[in-house]
C-alpha atoms as a PDB file:
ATOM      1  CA  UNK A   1      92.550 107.855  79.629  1.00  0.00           C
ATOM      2  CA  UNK A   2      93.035 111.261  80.496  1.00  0.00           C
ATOM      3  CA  UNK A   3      93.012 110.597  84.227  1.00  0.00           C
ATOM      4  CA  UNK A   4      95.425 107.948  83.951  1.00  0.00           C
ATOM      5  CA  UNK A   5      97.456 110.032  82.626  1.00  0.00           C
ATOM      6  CA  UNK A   6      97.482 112.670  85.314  1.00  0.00           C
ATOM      7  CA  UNK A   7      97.276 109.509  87.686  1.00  0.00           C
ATOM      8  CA  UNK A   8     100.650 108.389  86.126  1.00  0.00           C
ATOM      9  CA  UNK A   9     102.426 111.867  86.499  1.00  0.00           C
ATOM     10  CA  UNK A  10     101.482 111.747  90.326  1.00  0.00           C
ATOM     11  CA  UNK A  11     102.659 108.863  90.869  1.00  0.00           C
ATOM     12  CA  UNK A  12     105.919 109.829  89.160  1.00  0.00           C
ATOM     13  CA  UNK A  13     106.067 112.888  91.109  1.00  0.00           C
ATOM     14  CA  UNK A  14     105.880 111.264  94.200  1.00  0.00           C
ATOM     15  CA  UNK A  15     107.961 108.237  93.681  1.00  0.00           C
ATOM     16  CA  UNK A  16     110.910 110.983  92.648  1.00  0.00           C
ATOM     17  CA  UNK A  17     110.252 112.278  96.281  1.00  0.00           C
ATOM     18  CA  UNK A  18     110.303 109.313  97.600  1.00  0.00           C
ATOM     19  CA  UNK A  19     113.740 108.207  96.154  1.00  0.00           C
ATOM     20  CA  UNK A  20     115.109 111.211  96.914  1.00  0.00           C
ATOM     21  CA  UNK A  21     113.929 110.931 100.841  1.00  0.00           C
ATOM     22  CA  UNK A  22     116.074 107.246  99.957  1.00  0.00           C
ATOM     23  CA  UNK A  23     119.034 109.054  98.784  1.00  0.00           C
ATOM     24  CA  UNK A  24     119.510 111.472 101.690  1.00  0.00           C
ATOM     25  CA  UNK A  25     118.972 108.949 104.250  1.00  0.00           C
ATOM     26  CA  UNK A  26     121.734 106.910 102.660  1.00  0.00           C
ATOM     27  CA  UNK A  27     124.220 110.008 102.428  1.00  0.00           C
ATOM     28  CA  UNK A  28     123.404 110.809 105.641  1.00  0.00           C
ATOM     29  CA  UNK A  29     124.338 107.443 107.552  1.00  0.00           C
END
């Protein structure tokens, strides 16, 4: 459960990267 968890606040991590990689590329075009 635990590692889910830590699992799930990765993912978040990264997906809030991710989208913000999105964002830029969008502003910048």
């Amino acid at each position: 459960m635990i590692s889910l968890l830590i699992l799930l606040r990765t993912w978040r991590k990264h997906f809030s990267r991710l989208k913000n990689s999105l964002m830029g590329v969008k502003s910048s075009h």
